[in-house]
C-alpha atoms as a PDB file:
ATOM      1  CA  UNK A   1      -9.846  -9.919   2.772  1.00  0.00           C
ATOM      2  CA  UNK A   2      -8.382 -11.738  -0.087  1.00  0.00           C
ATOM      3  CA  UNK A   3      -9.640 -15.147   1.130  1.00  0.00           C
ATOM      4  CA  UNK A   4     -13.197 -14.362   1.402  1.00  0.00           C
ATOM      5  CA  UNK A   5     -13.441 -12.530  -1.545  1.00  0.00           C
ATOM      6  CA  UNK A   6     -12.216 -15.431  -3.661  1.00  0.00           C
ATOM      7  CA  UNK A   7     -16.557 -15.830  -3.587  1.00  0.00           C
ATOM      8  CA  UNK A   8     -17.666 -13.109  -5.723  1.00  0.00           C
ATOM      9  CA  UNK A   9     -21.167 -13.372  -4.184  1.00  0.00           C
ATOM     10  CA  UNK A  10     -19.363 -12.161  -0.792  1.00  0.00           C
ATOM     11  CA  UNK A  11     -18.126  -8.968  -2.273  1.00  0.00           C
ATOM     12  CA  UNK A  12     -21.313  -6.588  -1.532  1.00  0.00           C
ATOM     13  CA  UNK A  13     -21.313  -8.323   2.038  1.00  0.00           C
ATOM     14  CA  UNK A  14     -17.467  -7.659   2.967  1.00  0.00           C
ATOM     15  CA  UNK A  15     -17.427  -4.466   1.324  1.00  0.00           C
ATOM     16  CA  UNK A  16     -20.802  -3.276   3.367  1.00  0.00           C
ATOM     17  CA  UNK A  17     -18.828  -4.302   6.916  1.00  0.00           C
ATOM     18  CA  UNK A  18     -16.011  -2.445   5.771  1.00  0.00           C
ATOM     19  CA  UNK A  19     -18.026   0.418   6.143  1.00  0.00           C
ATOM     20  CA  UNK A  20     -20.325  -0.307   8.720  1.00  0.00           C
ATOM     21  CA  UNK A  21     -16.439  -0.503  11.126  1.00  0.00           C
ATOM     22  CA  UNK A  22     -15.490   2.934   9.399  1.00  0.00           C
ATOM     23  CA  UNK A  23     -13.644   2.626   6.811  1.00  0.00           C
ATOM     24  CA  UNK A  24     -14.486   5.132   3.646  1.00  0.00           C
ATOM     25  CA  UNK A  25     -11.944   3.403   1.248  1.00  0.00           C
ATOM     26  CA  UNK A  26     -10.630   0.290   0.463  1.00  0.00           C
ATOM     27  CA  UNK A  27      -7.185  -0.486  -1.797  1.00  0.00           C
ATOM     28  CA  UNK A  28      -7.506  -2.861  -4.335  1.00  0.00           C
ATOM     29  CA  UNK A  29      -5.386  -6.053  -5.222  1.00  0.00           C
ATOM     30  CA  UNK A  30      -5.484  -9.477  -6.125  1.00  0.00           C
ATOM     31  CA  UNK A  31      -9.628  -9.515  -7.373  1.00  0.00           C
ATOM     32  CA  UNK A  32     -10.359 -12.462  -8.892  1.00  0.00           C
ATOM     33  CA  UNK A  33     -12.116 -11.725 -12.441  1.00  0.00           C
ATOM     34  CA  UNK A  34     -15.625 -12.611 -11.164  1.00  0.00           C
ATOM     35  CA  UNK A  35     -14.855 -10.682  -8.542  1.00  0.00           C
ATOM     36  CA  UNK A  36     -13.678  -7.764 -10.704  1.00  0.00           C
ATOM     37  CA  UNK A  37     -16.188  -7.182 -12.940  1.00  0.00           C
ATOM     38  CA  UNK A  38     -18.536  -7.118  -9.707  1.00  0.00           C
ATOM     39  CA  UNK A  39     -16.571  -4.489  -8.140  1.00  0.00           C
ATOM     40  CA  UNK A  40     -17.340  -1.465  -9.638  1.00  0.00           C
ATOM     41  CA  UNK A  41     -20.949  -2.184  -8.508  1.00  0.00           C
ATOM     42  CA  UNK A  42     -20.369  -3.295  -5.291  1.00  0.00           C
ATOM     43  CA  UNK A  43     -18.031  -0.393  -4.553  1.00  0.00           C
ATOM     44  CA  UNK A  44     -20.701   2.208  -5.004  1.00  0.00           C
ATOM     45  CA  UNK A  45     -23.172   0.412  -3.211  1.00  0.00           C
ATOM     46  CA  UNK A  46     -21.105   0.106  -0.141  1.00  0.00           C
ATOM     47  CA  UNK A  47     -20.042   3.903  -0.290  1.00  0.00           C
ATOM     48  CA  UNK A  48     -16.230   3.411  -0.385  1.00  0.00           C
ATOM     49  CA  UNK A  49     -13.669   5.178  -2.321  1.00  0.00           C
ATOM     50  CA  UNK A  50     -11.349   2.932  -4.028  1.00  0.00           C
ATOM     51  CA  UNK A  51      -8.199   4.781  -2.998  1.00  0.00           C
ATOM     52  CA  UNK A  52      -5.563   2.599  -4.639  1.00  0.00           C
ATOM     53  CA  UNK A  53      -5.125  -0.460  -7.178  1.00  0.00           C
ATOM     54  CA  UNK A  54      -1.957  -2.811  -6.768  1.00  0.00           C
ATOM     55  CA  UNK A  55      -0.670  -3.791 -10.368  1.00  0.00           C
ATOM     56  CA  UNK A  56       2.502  -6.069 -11.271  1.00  0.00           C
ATOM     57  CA  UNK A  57       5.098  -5.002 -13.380  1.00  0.00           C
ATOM     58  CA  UNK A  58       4.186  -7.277 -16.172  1.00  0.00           C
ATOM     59  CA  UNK A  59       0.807  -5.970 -16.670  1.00  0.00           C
ATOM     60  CA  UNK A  60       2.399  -2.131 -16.065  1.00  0.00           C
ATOM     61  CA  UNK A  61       4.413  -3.170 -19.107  1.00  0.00           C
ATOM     62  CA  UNK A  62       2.249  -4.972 -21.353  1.00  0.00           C
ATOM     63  CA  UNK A  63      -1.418  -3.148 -21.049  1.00  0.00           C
ATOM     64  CA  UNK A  64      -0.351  -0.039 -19.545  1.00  0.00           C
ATOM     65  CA  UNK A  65      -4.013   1.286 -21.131  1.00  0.00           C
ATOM     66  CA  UNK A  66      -5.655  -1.653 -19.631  1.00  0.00           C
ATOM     67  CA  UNK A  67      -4.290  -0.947 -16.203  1.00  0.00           C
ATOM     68  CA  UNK A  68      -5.141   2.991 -16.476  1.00  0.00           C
ATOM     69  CA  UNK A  69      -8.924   1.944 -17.824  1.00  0.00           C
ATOM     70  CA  UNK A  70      -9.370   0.045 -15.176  1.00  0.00           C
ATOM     71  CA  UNK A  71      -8.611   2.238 -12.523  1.00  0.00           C
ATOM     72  CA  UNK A  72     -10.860   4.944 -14.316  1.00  0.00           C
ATOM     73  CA  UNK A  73     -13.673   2.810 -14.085  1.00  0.00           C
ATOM     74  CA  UNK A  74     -13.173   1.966 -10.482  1.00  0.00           C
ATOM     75  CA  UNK A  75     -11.954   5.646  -9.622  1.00  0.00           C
ATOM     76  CA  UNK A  76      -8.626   5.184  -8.336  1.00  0.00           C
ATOM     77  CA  UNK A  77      -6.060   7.510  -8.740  1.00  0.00           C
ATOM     78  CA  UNK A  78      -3.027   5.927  -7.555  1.00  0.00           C
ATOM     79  CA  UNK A  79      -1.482   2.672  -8.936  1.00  0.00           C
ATOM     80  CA  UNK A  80       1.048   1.021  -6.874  1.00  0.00           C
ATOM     81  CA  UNK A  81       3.933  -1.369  -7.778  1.00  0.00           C
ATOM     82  CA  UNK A  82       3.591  -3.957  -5.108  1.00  0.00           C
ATOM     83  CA  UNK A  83       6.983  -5.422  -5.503  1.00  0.00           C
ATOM     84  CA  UNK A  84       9.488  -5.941  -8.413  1.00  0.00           C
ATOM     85  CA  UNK A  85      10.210  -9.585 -10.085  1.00  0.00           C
ATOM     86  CA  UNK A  86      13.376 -11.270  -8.593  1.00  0.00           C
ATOM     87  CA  UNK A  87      15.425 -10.529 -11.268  1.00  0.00           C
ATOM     88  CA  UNK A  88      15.421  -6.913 -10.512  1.00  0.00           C
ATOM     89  CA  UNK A  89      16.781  -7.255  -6.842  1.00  0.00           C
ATOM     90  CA  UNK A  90      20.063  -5.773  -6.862  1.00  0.00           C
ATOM     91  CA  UNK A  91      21.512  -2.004  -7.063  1.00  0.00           C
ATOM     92  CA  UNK A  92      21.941  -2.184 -10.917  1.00  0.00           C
ATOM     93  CA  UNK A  93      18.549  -3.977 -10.948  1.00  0.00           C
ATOM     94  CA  UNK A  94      16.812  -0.533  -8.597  1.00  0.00           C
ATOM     95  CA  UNK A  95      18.767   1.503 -10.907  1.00  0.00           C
ATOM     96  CA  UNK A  96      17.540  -0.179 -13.852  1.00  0.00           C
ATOM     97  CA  UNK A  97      13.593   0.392 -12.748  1.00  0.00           C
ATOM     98  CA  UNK A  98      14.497   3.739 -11.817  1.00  0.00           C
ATOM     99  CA  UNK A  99      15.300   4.666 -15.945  1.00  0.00           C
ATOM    100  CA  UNK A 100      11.745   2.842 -16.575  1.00  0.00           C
ATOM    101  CA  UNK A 101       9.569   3.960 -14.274  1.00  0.00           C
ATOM    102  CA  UNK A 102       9.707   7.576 -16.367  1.00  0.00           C
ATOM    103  CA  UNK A 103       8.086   6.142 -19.518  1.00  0.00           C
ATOM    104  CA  UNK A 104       5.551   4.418 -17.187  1.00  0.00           C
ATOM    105  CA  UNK A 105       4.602   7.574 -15.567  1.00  0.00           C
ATOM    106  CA  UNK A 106       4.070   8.771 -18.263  1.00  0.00           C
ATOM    107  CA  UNK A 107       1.984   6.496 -19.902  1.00  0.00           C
ATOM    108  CA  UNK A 108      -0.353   7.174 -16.595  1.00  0.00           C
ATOM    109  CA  UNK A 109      -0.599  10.618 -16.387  1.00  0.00           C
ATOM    110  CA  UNK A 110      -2.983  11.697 -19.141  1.00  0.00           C
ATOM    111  CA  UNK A 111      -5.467   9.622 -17.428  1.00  0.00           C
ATOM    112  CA  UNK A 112      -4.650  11.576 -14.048  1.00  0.00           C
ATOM    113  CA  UNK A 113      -2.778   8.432 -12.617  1.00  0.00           C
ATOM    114  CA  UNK A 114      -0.093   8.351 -10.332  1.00  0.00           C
ATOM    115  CA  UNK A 115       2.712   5.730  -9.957  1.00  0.00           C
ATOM    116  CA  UNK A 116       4.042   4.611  -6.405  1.00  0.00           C
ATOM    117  CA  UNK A 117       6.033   2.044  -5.137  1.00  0.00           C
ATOM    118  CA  UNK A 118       5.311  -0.686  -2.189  1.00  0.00           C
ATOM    119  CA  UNK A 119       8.393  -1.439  -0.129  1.00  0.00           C
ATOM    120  CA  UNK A 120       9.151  -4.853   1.735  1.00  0.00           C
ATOM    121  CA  UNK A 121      11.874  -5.768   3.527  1.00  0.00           C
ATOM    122  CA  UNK A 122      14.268  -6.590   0.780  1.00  0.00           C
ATOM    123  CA  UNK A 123      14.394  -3.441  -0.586  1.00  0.00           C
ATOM    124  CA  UNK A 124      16.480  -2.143   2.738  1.00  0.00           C
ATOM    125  CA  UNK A 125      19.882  -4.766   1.660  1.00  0.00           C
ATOM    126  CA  UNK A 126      22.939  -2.259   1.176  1.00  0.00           C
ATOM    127  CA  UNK A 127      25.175  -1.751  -1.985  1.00  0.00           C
ATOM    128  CA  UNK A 128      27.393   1.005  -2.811  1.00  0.00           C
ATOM    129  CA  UNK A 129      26.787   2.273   0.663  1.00  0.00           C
ATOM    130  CA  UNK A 130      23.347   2.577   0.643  1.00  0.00           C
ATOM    131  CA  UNK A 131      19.799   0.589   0.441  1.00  0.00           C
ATOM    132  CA  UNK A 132      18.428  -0.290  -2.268  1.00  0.00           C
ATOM    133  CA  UNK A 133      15.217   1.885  -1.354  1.00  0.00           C
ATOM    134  CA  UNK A 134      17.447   4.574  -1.088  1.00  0.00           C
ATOM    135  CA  UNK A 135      18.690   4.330  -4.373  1.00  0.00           C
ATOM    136  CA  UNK A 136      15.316   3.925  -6.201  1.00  0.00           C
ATOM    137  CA  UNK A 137      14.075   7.487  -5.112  1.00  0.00           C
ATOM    138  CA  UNK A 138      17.345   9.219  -5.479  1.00  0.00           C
ATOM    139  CA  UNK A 139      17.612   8.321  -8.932  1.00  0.00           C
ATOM    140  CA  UNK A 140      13.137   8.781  -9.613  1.00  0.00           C
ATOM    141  CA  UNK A 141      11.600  12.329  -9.548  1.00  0.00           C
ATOM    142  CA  UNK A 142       8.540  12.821  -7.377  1.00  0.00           C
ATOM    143  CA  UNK A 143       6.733  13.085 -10.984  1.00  0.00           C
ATOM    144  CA  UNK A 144       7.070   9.988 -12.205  1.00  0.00           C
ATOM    145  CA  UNK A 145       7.534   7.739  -8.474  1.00  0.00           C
ATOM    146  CA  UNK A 146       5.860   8.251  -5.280  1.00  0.00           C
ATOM    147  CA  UNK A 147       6.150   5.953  -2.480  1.00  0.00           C
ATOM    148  CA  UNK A 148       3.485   3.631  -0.361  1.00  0.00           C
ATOM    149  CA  UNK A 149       6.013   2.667   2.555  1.00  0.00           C
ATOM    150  CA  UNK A 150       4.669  -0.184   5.034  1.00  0.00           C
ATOM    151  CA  UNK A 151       5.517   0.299   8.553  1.00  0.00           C
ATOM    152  CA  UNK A 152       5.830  -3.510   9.505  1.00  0.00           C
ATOM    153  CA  UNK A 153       8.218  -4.277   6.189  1.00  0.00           C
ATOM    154  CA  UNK A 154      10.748  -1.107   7.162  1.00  0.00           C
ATOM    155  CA  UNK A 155      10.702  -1.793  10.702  1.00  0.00           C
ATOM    156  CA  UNK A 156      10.996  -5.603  10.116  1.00  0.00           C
ATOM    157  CA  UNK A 157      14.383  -4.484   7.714  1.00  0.00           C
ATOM    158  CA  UNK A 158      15.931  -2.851  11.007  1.00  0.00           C
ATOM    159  CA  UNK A 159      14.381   0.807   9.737  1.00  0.00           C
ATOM    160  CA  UNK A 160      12.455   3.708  11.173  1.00  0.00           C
ATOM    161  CA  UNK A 161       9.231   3.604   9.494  1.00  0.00           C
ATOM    162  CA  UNK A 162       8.681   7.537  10.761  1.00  0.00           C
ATOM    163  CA  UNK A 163      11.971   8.257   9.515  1.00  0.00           C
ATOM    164  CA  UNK A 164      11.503   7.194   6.149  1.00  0.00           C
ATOM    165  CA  UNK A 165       7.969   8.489   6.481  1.00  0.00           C
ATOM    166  CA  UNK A 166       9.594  12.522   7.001  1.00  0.00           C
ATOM    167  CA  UNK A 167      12.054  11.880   4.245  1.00  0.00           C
ATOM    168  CA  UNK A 168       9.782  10.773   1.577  1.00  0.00           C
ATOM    169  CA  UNK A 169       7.860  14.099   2.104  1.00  0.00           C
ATOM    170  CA  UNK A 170       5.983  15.333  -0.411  1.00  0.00           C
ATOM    171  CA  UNK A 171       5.912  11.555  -2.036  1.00  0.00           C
ATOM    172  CA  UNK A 172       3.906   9.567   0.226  1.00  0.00           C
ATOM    173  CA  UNK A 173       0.156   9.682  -1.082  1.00  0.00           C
ATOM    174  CA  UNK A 174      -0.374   6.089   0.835  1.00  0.00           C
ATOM    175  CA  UNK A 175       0.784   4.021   3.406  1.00  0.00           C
ATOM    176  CA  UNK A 176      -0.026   0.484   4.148  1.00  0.00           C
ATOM    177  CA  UNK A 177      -0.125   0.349   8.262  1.00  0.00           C
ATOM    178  CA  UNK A 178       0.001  -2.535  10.102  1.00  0.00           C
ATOM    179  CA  UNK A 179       1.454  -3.461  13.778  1.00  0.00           C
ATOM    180  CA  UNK A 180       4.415  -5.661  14.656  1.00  0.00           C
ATOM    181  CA  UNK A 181       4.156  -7.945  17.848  1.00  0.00           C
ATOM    182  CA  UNK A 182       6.491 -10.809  19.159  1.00  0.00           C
ATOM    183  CA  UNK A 183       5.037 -13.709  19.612  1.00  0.00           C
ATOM    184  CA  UNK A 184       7.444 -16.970  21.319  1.00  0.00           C
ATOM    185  CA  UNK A 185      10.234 -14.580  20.149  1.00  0.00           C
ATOM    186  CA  UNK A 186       8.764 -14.360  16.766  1.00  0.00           C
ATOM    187  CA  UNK A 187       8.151 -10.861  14.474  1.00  0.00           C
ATOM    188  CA  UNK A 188       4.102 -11.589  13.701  1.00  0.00           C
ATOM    189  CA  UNK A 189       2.197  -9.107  12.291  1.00  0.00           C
ATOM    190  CA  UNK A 190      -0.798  -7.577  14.512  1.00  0.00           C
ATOM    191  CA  UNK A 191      -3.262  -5.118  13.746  1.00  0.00           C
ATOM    192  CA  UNK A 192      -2.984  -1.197  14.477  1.00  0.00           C
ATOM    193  CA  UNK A 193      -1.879  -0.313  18.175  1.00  0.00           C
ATOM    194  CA  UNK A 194      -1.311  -4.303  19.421  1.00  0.00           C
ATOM    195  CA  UNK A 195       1.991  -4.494  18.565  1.00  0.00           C
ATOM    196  CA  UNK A 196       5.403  -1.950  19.485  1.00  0.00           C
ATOM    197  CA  UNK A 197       5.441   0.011  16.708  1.00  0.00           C
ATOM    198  CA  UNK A 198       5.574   3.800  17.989  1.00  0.00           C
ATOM    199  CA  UNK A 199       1.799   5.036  16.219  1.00  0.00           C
ATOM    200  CA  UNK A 200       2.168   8.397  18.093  1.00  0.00           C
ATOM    201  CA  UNK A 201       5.459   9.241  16.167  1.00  0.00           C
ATOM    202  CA  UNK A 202       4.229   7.614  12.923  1.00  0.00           C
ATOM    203  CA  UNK A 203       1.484   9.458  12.655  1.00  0.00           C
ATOM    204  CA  UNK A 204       2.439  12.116  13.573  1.00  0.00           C
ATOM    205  CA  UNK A 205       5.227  12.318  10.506  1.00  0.00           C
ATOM    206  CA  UNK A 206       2.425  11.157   8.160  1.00  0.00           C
ATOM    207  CA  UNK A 207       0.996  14.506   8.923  1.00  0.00           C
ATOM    208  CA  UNK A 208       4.106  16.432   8.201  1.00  0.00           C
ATOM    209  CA  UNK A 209       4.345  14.330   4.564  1.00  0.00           C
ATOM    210  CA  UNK A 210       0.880  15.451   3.519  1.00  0.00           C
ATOM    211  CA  UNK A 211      -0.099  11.534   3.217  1.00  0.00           C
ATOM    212  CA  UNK A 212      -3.416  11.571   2.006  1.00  0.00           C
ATOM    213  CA  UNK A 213      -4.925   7.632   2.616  1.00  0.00           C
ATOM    214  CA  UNK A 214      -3.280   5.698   5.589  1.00  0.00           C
ATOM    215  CA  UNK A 215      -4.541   2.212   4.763  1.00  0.00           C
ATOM    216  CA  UNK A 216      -4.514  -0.845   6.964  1.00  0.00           C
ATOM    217  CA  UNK A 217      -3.271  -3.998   5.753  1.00  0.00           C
ATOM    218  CA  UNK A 218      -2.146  -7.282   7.563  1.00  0.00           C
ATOM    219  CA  UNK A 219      -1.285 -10.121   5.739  1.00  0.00           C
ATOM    220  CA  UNK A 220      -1.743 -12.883   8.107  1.00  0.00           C
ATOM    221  CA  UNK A 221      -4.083 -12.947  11.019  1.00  0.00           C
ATOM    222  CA  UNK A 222      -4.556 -14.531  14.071  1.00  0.00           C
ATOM    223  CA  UNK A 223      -8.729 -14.492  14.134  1.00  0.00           C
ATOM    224  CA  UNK A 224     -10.977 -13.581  11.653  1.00  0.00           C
ATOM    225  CA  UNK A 225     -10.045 -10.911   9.325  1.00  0.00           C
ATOM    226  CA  UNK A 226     -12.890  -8.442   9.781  1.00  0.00           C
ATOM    227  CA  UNK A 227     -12.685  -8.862  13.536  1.00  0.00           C
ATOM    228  CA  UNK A 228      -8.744  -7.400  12.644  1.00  0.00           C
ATOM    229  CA  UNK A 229      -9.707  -4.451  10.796  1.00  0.00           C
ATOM    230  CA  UNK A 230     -12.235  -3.636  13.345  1.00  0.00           C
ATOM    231  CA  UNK A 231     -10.303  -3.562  16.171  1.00  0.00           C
ATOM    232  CA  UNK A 232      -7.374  -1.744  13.979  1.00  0.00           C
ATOM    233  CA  UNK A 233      -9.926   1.041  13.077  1.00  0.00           C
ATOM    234  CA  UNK A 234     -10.836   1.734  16.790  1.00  0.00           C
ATOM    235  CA  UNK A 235      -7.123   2.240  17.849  1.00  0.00           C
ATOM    236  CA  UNK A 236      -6.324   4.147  14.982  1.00  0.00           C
ATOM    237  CA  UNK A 237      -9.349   6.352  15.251  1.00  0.00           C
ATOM    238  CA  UNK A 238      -8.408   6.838  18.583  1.00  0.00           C
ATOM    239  CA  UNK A 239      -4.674   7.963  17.962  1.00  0.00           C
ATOM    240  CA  UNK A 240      -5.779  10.220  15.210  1.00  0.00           C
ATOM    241  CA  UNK A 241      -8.178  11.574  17.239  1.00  0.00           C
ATOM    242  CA  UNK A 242      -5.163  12.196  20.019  1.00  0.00           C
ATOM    243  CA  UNK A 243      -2.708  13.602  17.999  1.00  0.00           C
END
């Protein structure tokens, strides 16, 4: 929704049709400040839960009491590391995050805030026998790093995203969901149940990790964004209602 909500005046309007499709929470990243200070508002009106709030390393570093205001007065309880800068992509560089993510939990929890991390696809390059994902929560406690794994960016990798789902146990509060198709022999990203990712088994290991928010995201589109996340609600609601 990122595009339509670069119009702060849209904000009430999007976040109503959220709602009206189903949805009872919505993740929040990339707000524009007009936007933001609107949110709050807008939030409540709608009557979502904001579930999540994406925040960059820099700002994690620099206002760490900014960040965990700001989520207080939007109600989220989880903040989520998106990605990490460049510079940080390598074992020694996962490693390196893994000795500062403690301090940064712990700047977050008097405020009842939880830190996870969002995977892509880099994340799953091997060194010293093992992916770089791999190393970041072997060397983090569950205490100070939980995990919001996307299905399309582990499969895309070569990965099992239900395999990685069952072994992150206990440490998966979210999980961004969204399809993978092929399209002229092209990876594209599709919403919820259009693609050939195996939902049934997915979901089915969400379950069995005590995930508490499975959110849908897809980054690109091929028709109008809220036509998406409509049809991605119905065929998740359906295989939820299956399984």
């Amino acid at each position: 929704m990122r595009d339509q909500l670069q119009d702060p005046s849209r904000l009430g309007g999007v976040l109503g049709r959220l709602r009206e499709i189903g949805y009872e929470a919505v993740e929040v990243a990339g707000l524009g400040p007009k936007t933001a200070e609107r949110f709050a508002a807008e939030r409540a009106r709608a009557g979502l839960t904001a579930c999540a709030m994406h925040v960059s390393l820099d700002s994690l570093k620099g206002d760490l009491a900014g960040v965990a205001a700001q989520c207080q007065e939007w109600g989220c309880r989880h903040v989520v590391l998106p990605s990490l800068p460049a510079e940080y992509r390598s074992e020694a560089g996962y490693r390196r995050f893994a000795a500062e993510v403690v301090e940064l939990a712990r700047g977050l929890r008097p405020s009842g805030l939880q830190l996870s991390y969002h995977n892509h696809s880099f994340e799953l390059e091997r060194s010293g026998g093992r992916t770089w994902l791999e190393t970041l929560f072997a060397e983090t406690a569950a205490e100070s790093l939980q995990a919001e794994l996307d299905t399309y960016w582990l499969q895309y990798g070569g990965a099992s995203p239900a395999a990685w789902i069952r072994r992150l146990k206990g440490r998966l509060p979210v999980i961004h969901l969204k399809d993978m198709a092929v399209d002229k022999d092209q990876p594209i990203m599709a919403e919820v149940g259009e693609g050939n990712l195996d939902w049934v088994d997915i979901l089915s290991a969400c379950r069995e990790a005590g995930t508490e928010w499975l959110i849908v995201e897809q980054d690109e589109c091929r028709r109008d964004p809220l036509e998406s996340l409509a049809i991605s609600y119905r065929n998740l609601a359906k295989l939820t209602e299956e399984g």
